[in-house]
C-alpha atoms as a PDB file:
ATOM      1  CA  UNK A   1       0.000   0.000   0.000  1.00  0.00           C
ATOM      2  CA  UNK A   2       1.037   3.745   0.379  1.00  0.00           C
ATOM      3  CA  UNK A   3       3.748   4.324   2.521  1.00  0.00           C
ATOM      4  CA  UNK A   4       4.191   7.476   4.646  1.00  0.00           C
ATOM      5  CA  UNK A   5       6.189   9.270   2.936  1.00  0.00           C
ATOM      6  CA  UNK A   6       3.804   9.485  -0.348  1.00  0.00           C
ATOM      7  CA  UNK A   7       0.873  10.072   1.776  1.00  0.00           C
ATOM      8  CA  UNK A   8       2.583  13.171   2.954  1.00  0.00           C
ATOM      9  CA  UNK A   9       3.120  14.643  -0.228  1.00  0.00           C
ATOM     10  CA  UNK A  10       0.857  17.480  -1.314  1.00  0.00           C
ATOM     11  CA  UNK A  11      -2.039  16.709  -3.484  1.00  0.00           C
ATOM     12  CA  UNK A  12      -1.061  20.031  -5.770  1.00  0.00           C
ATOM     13  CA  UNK A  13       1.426  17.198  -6.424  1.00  0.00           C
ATOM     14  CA  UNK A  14      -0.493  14.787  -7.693  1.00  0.00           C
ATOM     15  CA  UNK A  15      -1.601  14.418 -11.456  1.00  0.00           C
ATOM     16  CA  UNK A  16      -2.804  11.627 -12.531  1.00  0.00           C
ATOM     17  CA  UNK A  17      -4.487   9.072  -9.355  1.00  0.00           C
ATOM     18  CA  UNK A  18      -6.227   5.768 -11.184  1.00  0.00           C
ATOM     19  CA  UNK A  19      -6.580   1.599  -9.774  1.00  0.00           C
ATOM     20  CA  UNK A  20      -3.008   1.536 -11.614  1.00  0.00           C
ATOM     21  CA  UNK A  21      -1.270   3.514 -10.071  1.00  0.00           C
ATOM     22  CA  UNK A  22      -0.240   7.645  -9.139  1.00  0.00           C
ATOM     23  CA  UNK A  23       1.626   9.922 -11.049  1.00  0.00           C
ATOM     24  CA  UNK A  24       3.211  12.800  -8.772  1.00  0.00           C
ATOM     25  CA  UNK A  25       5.253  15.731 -10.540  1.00  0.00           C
ATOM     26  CA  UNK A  26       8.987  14.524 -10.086  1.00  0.00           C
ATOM     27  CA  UNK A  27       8.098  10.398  -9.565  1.00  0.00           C
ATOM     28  CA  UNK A  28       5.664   7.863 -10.432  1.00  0.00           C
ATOM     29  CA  UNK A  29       3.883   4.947  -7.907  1.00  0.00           C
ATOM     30  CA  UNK A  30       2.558   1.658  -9.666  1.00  0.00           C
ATOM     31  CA  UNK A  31       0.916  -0.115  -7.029  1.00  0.00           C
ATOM     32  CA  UNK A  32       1.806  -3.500  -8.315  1.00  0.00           C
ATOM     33  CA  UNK A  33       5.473  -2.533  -8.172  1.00  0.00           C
ATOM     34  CA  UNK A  34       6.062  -2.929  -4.424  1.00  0.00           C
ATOM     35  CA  UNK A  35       4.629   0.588  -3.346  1.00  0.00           C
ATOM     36  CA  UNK A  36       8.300   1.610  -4.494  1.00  0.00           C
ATOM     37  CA  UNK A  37       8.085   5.088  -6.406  1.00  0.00           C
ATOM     38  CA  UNK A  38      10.151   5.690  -9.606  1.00  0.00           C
ATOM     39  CA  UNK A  39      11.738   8.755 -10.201  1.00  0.00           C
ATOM     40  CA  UNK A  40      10.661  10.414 -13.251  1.00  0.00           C
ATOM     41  CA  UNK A  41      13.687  11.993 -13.924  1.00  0.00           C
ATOM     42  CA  UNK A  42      15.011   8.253 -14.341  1.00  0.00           C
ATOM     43  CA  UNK A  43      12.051   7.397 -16.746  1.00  0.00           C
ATOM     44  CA  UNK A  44      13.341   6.886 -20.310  1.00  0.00           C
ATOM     45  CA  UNK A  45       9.482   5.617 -21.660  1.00  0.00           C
ATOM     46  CA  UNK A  46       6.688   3.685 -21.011  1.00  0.00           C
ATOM     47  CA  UNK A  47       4.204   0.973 -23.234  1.00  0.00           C
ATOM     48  CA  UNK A  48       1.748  -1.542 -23.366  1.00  0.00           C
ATOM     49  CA  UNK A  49       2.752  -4.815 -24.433  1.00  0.00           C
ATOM     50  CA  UNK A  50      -0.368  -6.250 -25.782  1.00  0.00           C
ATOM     51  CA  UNK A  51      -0.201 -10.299 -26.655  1.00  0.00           C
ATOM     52  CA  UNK A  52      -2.895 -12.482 -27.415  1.00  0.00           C
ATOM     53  CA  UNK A  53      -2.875 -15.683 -25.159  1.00  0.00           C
ATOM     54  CA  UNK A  54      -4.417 -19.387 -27.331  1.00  0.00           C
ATOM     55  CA  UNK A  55      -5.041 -21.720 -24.164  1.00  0.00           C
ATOM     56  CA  UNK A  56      -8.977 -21.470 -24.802  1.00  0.00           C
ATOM     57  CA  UNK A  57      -8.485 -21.306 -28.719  1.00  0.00           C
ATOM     58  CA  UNK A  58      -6.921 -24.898 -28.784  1.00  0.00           C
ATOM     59  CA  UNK A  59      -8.848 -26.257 -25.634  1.00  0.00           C
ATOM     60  CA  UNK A  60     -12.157 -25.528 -28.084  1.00  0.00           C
ATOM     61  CA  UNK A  61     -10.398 -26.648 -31.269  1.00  0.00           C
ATOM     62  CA  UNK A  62      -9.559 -29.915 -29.406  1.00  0.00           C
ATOM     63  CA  UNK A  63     -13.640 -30.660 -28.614  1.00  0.00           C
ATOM     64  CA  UNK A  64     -13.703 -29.712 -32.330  1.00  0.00           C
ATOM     65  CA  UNK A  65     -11.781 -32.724 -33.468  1.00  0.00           C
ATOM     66  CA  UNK A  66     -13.069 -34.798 -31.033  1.00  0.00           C
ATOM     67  CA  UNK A  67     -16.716 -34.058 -31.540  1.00  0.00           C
ATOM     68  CA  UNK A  68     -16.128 -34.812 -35.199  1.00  0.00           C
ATOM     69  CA  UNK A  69     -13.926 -38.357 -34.577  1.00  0.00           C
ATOM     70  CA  UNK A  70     -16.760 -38.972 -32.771  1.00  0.00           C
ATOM     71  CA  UNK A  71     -19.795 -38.072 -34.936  1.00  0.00           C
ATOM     72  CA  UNK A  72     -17.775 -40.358 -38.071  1.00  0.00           C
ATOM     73  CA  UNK A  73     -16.576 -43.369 -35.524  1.00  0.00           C
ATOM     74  CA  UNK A  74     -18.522 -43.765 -32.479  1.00  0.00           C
ATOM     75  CA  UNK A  75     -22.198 -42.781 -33.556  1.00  0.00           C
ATOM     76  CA  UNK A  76     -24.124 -44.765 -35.427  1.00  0.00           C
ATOM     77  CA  UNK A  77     -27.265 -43.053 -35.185  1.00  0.00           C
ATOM     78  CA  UNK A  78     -27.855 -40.306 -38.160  1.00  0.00           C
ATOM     79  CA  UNK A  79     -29.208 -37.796 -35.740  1.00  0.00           C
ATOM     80  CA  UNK A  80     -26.605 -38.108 -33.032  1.00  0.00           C
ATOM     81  CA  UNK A  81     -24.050 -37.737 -36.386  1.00  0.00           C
ATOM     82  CA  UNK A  82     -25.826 -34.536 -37.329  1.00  0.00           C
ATOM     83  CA  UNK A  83     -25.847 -33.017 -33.570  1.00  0.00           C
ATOM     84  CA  UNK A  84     -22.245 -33.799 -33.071  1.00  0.00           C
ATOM     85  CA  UNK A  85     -21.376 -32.327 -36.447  1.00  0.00           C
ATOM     86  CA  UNK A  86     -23.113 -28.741 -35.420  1.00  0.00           C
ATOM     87  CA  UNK A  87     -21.307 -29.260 -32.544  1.00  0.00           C
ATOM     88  CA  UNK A  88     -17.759 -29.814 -33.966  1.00  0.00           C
ATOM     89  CA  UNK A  89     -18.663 -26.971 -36.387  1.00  0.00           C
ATOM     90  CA  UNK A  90     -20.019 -24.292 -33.577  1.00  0.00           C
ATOM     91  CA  UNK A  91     -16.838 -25.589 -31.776  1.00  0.00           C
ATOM     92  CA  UNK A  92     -14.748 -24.954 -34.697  1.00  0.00           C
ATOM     93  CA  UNK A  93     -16.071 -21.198 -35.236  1.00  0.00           C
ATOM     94  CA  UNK A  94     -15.350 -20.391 -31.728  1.00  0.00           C
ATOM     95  CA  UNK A  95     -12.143 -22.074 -31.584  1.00  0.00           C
ATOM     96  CA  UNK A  96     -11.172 -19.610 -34.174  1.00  0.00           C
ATOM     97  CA  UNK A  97     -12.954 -16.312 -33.098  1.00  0.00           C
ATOM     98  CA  UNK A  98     -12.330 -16.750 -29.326  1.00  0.00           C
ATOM     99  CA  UNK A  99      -9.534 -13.617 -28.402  1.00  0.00           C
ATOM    100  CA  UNK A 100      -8.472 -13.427 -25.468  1.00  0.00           C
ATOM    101  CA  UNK A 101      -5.200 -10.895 -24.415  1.00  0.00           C
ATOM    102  CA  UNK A 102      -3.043 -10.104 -21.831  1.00  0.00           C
ATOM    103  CA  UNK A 103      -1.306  -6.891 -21.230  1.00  0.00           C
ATOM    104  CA  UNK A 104       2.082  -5.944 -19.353  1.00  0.00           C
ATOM    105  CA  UNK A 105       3.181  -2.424 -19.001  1.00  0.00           C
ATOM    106  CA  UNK A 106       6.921  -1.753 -19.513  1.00  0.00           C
ATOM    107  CA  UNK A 107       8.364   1.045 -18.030  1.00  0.00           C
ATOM    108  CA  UNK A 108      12.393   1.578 -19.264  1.00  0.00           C
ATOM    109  CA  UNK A 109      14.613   3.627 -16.901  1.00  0.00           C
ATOM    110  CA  UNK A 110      17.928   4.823 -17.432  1.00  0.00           C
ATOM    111  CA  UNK A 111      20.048   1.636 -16.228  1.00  0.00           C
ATOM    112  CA  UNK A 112      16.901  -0.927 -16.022  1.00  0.00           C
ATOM    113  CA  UNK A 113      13.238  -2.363 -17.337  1.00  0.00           C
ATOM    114  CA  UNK A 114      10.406  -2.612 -15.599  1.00  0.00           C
ATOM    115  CA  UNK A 115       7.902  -5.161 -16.807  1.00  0.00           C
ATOM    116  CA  UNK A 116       4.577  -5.529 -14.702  1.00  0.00           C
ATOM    117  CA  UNK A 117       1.372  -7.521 -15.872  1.00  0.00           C
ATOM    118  CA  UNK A 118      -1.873  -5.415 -16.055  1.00  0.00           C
ATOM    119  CA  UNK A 119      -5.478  -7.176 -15.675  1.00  0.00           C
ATOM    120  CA  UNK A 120      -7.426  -6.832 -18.948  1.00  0.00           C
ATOM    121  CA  UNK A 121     -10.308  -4.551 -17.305  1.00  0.00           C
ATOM    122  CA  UNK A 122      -7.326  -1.740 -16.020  1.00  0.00           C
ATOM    123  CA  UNK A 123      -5.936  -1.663 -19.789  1.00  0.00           C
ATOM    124  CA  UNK A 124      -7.420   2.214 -19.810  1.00  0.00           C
ATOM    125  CA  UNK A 125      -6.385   2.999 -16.524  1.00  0.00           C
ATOM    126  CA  UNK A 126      -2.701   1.881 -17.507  1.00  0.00           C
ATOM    127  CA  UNK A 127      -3.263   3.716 -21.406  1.00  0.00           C
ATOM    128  CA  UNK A 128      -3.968   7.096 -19.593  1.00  0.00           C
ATOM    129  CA  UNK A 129      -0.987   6.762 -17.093  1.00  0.00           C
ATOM    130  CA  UNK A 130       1.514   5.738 -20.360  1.00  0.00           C
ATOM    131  CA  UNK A 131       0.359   8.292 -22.542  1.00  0.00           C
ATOM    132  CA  UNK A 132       0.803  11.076 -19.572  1.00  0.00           C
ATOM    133  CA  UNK A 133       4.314  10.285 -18.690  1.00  0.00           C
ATOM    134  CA  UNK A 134       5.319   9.974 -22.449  1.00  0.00           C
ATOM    135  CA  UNK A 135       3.603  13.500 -22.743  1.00  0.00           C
ATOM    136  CA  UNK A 136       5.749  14.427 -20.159  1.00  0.00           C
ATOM    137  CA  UNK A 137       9.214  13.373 -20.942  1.00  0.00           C
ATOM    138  CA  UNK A 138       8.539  14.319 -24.589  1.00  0.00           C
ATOM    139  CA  UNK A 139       7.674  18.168 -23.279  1.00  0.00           C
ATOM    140  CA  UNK A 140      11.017  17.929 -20.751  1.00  0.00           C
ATOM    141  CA  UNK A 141      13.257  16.862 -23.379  1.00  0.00           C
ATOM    142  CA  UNK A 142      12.071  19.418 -25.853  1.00  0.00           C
ATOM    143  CA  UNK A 143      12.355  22.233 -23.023  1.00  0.00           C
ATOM    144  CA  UNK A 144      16.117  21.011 -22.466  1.00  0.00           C
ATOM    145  CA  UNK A 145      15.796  19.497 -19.156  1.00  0.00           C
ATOM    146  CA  UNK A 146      16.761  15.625 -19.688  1.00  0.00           C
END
């Protein structure tokens, strides 16, 4: 959680507060990162790594194929063959349009890289705090401080 020293600070300090974490003026707190702020000033950039994940794809695939074996091998009925056929094709479709993502937010500092996994629903939260600390090293750098 917050330590005392960052519950001290000034809330004219504060810019951005969100479930991801708090950007101050001079340093930024990610709450999955051990409470531990990082110095701005440090702060060479910061993205979203976003990468699709195909557990459920080939899980539903797999009842796919075997919904079809078994509609050809093990039914003999023409009914059950047509019901297990739907249900190897329906398995099929969603097998293939199933997407499912998971996100990790990479922050790069001067001598090291920060990699910390975000939960799907906080993807915004995360967006807004990346795009406000790249807005903000890109406006120090062009004003000749870093």
């Amino acid at each position: 959680m917050l330590n005392n020293n960052i519950i001290a600070k000034s809330a004219s300090l504060i810019e951005i507060v969100n479930p991801v974490g708090i950007v101050f003026t001079d340093e930024l707190l990610i709450h999955q990162y051990s409470g531990i702020p990082i110095a701005l000033e440090d702060v060479r950039g910061a993205s979203l790594k976003k990468q699709r994940v195909y557990r459920k794809n080939l899980i539903v695939l797999l009842f796919a194929v075997l919904f079809a074996v078994a509609s050809v091998f093990v039914v003999t009925d023409d009914y059950g063959r047509i019901i297990l056929g739907f249900a190897a094709a329906a398995s099929a479709y969603l097998g293939l349009r199933i997407m499912h993502y998971k996100y990790d937010m990479l922050i790069e500092k001067k001598n090291d890289r920060v990699e910390l996994k975000i939960d799907a629903k906080l993807k915004d939260d995360a967006k807004q705090i990346i795009r406000h600390i790249n807005k903000k090293l890109k406006g120090s750098k062009r004003n000749g401080f870093a």
